[in-house]
C-alpha atoms as a PDB file:
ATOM      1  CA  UNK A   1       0.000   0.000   0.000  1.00  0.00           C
ATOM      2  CA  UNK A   2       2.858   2.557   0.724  1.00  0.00           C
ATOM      3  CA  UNK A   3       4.513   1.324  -2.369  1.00  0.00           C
ATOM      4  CA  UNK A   4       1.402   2.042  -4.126  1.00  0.00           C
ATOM      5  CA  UNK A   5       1.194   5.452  -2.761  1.00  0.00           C
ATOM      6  CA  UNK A   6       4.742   6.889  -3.085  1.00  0.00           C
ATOM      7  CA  UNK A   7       4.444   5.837  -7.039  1.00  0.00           C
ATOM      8  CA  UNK A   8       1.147   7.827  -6.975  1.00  0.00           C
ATOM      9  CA  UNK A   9       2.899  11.169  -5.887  1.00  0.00           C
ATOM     10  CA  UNK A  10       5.915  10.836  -8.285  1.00  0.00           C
ATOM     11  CA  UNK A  11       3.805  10.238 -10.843  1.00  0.00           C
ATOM     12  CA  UNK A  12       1.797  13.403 -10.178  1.00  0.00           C
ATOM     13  CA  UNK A  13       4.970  15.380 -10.155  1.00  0.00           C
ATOM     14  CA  UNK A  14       6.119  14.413 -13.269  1.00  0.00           C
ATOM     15  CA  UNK A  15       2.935  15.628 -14.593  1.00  0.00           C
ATOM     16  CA  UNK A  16       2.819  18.664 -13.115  1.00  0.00           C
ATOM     17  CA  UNK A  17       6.339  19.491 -14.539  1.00  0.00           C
ATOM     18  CA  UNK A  18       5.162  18.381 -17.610  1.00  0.00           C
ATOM     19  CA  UNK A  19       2.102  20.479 -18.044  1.00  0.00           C
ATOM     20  CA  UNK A  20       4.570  23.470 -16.736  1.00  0.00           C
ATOM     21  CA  UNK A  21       6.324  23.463 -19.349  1.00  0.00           C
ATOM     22  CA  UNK A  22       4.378  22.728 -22.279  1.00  0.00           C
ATOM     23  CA  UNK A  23       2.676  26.274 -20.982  1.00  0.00           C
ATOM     24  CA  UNK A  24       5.818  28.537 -21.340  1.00  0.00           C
ATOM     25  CA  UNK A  25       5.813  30.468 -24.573  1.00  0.00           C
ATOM     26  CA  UNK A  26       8.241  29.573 -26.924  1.00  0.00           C
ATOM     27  CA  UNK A  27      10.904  32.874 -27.673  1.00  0.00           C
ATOM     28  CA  UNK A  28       9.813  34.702 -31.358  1.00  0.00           C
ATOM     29  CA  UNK A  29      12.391  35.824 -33.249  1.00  0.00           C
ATOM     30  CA  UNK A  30      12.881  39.470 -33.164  1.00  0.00           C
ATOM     31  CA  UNK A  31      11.459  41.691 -36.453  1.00  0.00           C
ATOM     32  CA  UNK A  32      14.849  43.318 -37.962  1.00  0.00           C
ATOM     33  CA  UNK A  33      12.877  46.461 -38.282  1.00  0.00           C
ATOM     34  CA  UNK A  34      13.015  46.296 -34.702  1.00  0.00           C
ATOM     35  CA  UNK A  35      16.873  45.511 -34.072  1.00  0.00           C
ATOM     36  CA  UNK A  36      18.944  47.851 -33.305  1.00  0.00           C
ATOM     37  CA  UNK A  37      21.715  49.168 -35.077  1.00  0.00           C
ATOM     38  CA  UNK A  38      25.013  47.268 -35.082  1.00  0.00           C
ATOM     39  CA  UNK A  39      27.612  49.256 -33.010  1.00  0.00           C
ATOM     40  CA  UNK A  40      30.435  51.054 -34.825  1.00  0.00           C
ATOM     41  CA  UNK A  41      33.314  52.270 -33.638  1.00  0.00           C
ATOM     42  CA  UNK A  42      33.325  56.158 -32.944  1.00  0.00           C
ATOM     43  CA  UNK A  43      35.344  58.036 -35.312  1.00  0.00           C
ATOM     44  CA  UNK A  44      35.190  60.993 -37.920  1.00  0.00           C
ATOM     45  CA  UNK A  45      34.961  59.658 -41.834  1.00  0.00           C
ATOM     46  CA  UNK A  46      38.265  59.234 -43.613  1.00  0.00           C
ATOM     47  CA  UNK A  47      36.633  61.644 -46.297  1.00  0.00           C
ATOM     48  CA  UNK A  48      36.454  64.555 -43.737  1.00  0.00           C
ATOM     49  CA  UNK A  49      40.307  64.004 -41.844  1.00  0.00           C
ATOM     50  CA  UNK A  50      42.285  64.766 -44.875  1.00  0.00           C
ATOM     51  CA  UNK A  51      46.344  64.150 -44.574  1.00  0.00           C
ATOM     52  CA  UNK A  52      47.703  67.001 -42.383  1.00  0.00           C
ATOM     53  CA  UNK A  53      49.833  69.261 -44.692  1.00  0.00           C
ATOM     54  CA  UNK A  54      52.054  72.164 -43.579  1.00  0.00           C
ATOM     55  CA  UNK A  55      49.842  74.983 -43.392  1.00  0.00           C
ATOM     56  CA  UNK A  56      52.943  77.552 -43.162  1.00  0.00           C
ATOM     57  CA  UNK A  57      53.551  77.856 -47.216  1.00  0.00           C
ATOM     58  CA  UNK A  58      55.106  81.349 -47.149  1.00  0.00           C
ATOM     59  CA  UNK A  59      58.258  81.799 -47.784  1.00  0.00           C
ATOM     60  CA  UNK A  60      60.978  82.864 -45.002  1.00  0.00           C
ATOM     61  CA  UNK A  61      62.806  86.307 -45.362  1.00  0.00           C
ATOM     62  CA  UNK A  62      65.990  86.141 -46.158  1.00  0.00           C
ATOM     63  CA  UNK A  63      65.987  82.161 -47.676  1.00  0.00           C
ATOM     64  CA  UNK A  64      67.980  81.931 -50.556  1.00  0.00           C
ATOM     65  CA  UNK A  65      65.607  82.008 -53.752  1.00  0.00           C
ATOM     66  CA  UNK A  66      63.096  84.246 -52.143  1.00  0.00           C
ATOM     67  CA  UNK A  67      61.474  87.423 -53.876  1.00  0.00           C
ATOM     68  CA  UNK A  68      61.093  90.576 -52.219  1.00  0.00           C
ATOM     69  CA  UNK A  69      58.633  93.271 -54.098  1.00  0.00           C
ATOM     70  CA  UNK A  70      57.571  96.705 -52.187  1.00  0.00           C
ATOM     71  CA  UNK A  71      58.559  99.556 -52.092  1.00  0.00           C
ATOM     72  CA  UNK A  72      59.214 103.074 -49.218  1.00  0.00           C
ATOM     73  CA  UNK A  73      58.201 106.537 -48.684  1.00  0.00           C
ATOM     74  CA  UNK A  74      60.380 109.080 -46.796  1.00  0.00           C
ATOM     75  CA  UNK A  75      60.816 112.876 -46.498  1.00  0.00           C
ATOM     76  CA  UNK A  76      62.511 115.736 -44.624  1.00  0.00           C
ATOM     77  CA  UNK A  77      60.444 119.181 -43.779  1.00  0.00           C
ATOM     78  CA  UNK A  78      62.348 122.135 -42.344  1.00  0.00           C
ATOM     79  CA  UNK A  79      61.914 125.698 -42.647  1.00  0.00           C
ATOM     80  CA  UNK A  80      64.223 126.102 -45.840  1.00  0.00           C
ATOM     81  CA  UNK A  81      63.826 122.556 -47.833  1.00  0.00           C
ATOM     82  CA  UNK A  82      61.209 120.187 -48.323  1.00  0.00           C
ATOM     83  CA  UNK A  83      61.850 116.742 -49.707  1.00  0.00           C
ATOM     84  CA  UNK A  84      59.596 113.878 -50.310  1.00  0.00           C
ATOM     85  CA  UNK A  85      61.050 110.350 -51.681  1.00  0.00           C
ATOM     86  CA  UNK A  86      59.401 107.357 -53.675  1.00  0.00           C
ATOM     87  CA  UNK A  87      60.927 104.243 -53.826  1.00  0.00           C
ATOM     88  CA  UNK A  88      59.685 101.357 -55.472  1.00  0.00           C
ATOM     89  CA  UNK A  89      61.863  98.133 -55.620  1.00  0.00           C
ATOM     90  CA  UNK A  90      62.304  94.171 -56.291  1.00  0.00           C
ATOM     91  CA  UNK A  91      65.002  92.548 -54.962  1.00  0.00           C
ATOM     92  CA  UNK A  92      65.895  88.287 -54.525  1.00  0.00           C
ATOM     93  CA  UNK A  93      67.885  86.486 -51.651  1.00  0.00           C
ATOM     94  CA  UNK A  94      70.964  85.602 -53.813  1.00  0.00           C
ATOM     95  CA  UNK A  95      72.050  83.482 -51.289  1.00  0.00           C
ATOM     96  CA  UNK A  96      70.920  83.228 -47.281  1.00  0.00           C
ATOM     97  CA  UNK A  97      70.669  86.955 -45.890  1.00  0.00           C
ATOM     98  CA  UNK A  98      72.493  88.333 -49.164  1.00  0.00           C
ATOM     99  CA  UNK A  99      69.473  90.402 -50.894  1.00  0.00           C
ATOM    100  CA  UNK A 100      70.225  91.829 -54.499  1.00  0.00           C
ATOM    101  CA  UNK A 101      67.755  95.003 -55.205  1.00  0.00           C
ATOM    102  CA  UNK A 102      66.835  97.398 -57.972  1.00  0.00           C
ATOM    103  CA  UNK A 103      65.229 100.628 -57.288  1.00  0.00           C
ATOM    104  CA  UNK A 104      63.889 103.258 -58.416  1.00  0.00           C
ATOM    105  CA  UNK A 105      64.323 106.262 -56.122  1.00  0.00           C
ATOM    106  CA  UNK A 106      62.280 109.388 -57.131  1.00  0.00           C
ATOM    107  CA  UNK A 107      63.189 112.646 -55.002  1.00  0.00           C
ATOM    108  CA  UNK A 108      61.187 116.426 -54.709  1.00  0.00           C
ATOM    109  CA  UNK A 109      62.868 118.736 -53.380  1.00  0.00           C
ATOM    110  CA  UNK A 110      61.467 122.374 -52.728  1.00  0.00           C
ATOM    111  CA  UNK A 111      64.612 124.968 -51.772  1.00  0.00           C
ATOM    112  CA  UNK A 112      64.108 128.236 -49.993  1.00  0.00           C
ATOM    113  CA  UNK A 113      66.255 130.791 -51.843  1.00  0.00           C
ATOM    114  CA  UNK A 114      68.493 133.412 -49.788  1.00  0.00           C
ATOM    115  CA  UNK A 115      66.303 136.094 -51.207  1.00  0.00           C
ATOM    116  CA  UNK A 116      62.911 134.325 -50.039  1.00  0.00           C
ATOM    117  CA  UNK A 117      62.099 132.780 -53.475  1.00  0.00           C
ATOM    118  CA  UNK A 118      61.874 129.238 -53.516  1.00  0.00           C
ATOM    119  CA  UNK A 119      62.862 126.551 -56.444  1.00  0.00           C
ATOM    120  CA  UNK A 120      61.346 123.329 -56.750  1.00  0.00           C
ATOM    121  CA  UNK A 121      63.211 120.111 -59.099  1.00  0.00           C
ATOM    122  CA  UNK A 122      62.437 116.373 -59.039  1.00  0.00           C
ATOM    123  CA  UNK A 123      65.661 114.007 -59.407  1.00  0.00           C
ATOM    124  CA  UNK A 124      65.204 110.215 -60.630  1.00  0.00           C
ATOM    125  CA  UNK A 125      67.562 107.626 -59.850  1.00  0.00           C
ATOM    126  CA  UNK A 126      68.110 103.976 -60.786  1.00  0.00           C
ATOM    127  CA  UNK A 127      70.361 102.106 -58.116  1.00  0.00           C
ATOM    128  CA  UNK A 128      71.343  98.223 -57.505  1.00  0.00           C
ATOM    129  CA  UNK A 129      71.390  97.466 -54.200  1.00  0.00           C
ATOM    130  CA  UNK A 130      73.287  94.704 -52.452  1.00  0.00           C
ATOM    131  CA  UNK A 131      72.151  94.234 -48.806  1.00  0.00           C
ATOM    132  CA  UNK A 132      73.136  92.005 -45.995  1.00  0.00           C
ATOM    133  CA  UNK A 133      70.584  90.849 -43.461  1.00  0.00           C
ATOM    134  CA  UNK A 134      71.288  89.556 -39.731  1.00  0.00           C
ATOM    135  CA  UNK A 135      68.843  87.994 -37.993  1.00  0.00           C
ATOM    136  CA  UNK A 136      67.908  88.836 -34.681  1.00  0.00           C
ATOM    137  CA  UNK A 137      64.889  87.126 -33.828  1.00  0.00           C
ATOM    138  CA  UNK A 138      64.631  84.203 -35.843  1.00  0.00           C
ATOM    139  CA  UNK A 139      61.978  85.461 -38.584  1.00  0.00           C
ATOM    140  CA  UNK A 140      60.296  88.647 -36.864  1.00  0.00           C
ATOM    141  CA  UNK A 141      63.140  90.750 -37.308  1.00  0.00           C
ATOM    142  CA  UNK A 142      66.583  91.561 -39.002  1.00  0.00           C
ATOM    143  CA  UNK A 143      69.282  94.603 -39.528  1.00  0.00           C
ATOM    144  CA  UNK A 144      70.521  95.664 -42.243  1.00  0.00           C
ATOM    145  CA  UNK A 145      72.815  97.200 -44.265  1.00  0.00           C
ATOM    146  CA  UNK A 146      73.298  98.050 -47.850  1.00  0.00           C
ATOM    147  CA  UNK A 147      75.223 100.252 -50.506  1.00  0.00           C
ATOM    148  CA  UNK A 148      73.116 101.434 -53.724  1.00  0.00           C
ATOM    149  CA  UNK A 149      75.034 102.286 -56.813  1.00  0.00           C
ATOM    150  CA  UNK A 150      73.515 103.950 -59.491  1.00  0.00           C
ATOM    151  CA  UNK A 151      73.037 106.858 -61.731  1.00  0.00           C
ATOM    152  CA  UNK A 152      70.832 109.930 -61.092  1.00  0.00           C
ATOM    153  CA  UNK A 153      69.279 112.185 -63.327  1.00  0.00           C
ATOM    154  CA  UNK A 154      67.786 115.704 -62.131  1.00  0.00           C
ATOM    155  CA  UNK A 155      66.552 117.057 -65.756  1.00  0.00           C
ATOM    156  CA  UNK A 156      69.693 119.092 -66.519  1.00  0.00           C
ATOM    157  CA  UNK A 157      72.528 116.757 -65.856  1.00  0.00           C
ATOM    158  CA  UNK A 158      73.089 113.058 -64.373  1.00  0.00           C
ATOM    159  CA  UNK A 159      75.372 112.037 -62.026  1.00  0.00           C
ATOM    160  CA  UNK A 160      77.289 108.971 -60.343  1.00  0.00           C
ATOM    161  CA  UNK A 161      74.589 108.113 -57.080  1.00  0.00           C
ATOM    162  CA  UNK A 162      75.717 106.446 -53.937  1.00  0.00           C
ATOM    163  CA  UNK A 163      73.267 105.538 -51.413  1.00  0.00           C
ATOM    164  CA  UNK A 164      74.374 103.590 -48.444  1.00  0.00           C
ATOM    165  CA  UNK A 165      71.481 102.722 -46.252  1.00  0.00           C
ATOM    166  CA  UNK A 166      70.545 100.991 -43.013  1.00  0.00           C
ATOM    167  CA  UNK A 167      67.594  99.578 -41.259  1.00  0.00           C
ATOM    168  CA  UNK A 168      65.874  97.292 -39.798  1.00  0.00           C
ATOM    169  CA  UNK A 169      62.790  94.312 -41.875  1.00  0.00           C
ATOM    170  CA  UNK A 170      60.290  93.693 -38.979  1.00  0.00           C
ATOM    171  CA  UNK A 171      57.278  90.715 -39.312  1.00  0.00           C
ATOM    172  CA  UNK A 172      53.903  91.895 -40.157  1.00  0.00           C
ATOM    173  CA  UNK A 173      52.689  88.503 -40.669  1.00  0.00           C
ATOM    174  CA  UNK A 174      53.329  85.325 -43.521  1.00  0.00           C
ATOM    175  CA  UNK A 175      55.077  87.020 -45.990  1.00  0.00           C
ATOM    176  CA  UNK A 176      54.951  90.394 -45.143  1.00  0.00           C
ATOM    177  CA  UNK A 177      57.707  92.781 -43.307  1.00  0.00           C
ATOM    178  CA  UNK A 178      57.982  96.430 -42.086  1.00  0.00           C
ATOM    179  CA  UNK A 179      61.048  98.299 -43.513  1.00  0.00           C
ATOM    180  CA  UNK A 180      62.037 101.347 -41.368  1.00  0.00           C
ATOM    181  CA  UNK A 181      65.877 102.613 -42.421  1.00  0.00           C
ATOM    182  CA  UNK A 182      67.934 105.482 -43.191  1.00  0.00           C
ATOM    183  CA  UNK A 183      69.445 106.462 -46.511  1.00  0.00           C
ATOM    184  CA  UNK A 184      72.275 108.734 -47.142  1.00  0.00           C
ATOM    185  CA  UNK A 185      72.102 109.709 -50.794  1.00  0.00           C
ATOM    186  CA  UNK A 186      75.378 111.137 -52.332  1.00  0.00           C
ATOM    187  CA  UNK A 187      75.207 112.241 -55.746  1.00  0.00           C
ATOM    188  CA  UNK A 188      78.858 113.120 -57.759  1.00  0.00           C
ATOM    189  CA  UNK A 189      78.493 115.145 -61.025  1.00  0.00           C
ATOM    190  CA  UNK A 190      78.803 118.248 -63.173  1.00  0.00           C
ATOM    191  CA  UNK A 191      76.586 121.531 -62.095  1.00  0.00           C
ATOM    192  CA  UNK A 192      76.346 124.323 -65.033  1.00  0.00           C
ATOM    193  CA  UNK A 193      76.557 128.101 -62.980  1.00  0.00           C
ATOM    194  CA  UNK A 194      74.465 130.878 -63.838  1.00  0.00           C
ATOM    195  CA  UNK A 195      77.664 132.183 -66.371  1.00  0.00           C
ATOM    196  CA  UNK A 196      77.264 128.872 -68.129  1.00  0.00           C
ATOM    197  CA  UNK A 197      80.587 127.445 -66.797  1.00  0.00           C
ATOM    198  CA  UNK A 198      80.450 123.850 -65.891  1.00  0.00           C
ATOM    199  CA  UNK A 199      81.469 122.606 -61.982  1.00  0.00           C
ATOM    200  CA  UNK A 200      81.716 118.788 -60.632  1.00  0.00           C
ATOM    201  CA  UNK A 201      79.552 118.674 -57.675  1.00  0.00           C
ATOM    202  CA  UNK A 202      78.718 116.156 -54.982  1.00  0.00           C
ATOM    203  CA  UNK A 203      75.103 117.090 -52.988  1.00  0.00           C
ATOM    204  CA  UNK A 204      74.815 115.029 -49.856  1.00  0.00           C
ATOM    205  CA  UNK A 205      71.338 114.418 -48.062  1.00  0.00           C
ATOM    206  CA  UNK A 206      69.945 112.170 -45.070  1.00  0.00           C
ATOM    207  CA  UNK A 207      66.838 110.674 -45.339  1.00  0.00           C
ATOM    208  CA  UNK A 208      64.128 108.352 -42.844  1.00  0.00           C
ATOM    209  CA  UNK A 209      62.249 105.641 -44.962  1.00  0.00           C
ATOM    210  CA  UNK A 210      59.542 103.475 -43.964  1.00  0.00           C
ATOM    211  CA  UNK A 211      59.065 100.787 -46.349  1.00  0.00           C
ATOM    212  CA  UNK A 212      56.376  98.068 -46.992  1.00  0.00           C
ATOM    213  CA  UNK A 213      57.106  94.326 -49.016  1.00  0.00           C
ATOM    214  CA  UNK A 214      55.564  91.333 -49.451  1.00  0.00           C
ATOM    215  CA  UNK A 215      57.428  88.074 -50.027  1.00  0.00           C
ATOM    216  CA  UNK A 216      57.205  85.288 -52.888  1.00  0.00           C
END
């Protein structure tokens, strides 16, 4: 009878287990409209990092090979002569710091006469330049120093021009420098008199430029 019985209750329980889990719902595949996105790796598009590239293209003053175009203005003003100077000029870094230039120096010049009357003339002169530049901070700024040699013409007669000249090229930016100097113009030639009798003559004159170039 106890036999009977215990084969009774693990019978039942095999049942019940049975009947448990015939009634669990079976797991439905998830719609893919309903998955979520695969997970990628964080990063920007190849398309939008291009290769860096040096961004500082201009050239460096006083490199050998490098172009210099610009040009300076200067004057004096005093109670007996007014001056006022042009210069336009190109010039190229020969080699490192060694700058070859040709300029065009234009000069009015408005004299007070010793019996109040005043003259006025306008000299042109073309002068090659060599220049040396030192470096004193390493591309913001340089000295320099240079000797123009040239000819000048003041509408009568021309003359043998020497212009030494110093100064200083100060960094504006990539490729463009501030030229403050001084120039010392000393023209050698023949001056006719009033009797028509023909003099050699050497006119001296100090000058403050500021100048502007760009480089290329």
């Amino acid at each position: 009878m106890a036999t009977t019985k215990r084969v009774l209750v693990i019978a039942l329980a095999m049942a019940t287990s049975a009947v448990a889990r015939a009634q669990e719902p079976d797991e439905e595949p998830v719609p893919s409209a309903y998955r979520g996105a695969p997970e990628i790796e964080a990063g920007p598009p190849e398309a939008l990092c291009p290769p860096e590239e040096d961004q500082d293209d201009a050239p460096s003053y006083g490199d050998a090979g490098v172009f210099e175009l610009g040009g300076s203005l200067g004057g004096m003003w005093t109670e007996d002569v007014f001056t006022l100077n042009i210069t336009p000029s190109v010039g190229v870094f020969i080699i490192d710091y060694l700058e070859l230039s040709l300029q065009v120096a234009v000069e009015y010049e408005n004299v007070r006469d010793d019996d109040g009357s005043r003259h006025s003339g306008t000299t042109v002169a073309v002068l090659l330049e060599p220049s040396y530049h030192v470096p004193v901070i390493a591309d913001d700024l340089f000295l320099f120093g240079g000797l123009g040699l040239g000819v000048g013409y003041d509408g009568v007669t021309a003359g043998f021009d020497v212009a030494p000249r110093v100064g200083a090229n100060i960094a504006l930016g990539a490729g463009r420098m501030l030229n403050p100097s001084v120039r010392v113009p000393i023209i050698m030639g023949s001056e006719v008199d009033d009797n028509g009798d023909s003099h050699f003559n050497t006119t001296v004159s100090v000058g403050f430029e500021i100048g502007y170039s760009t480089l290329f």
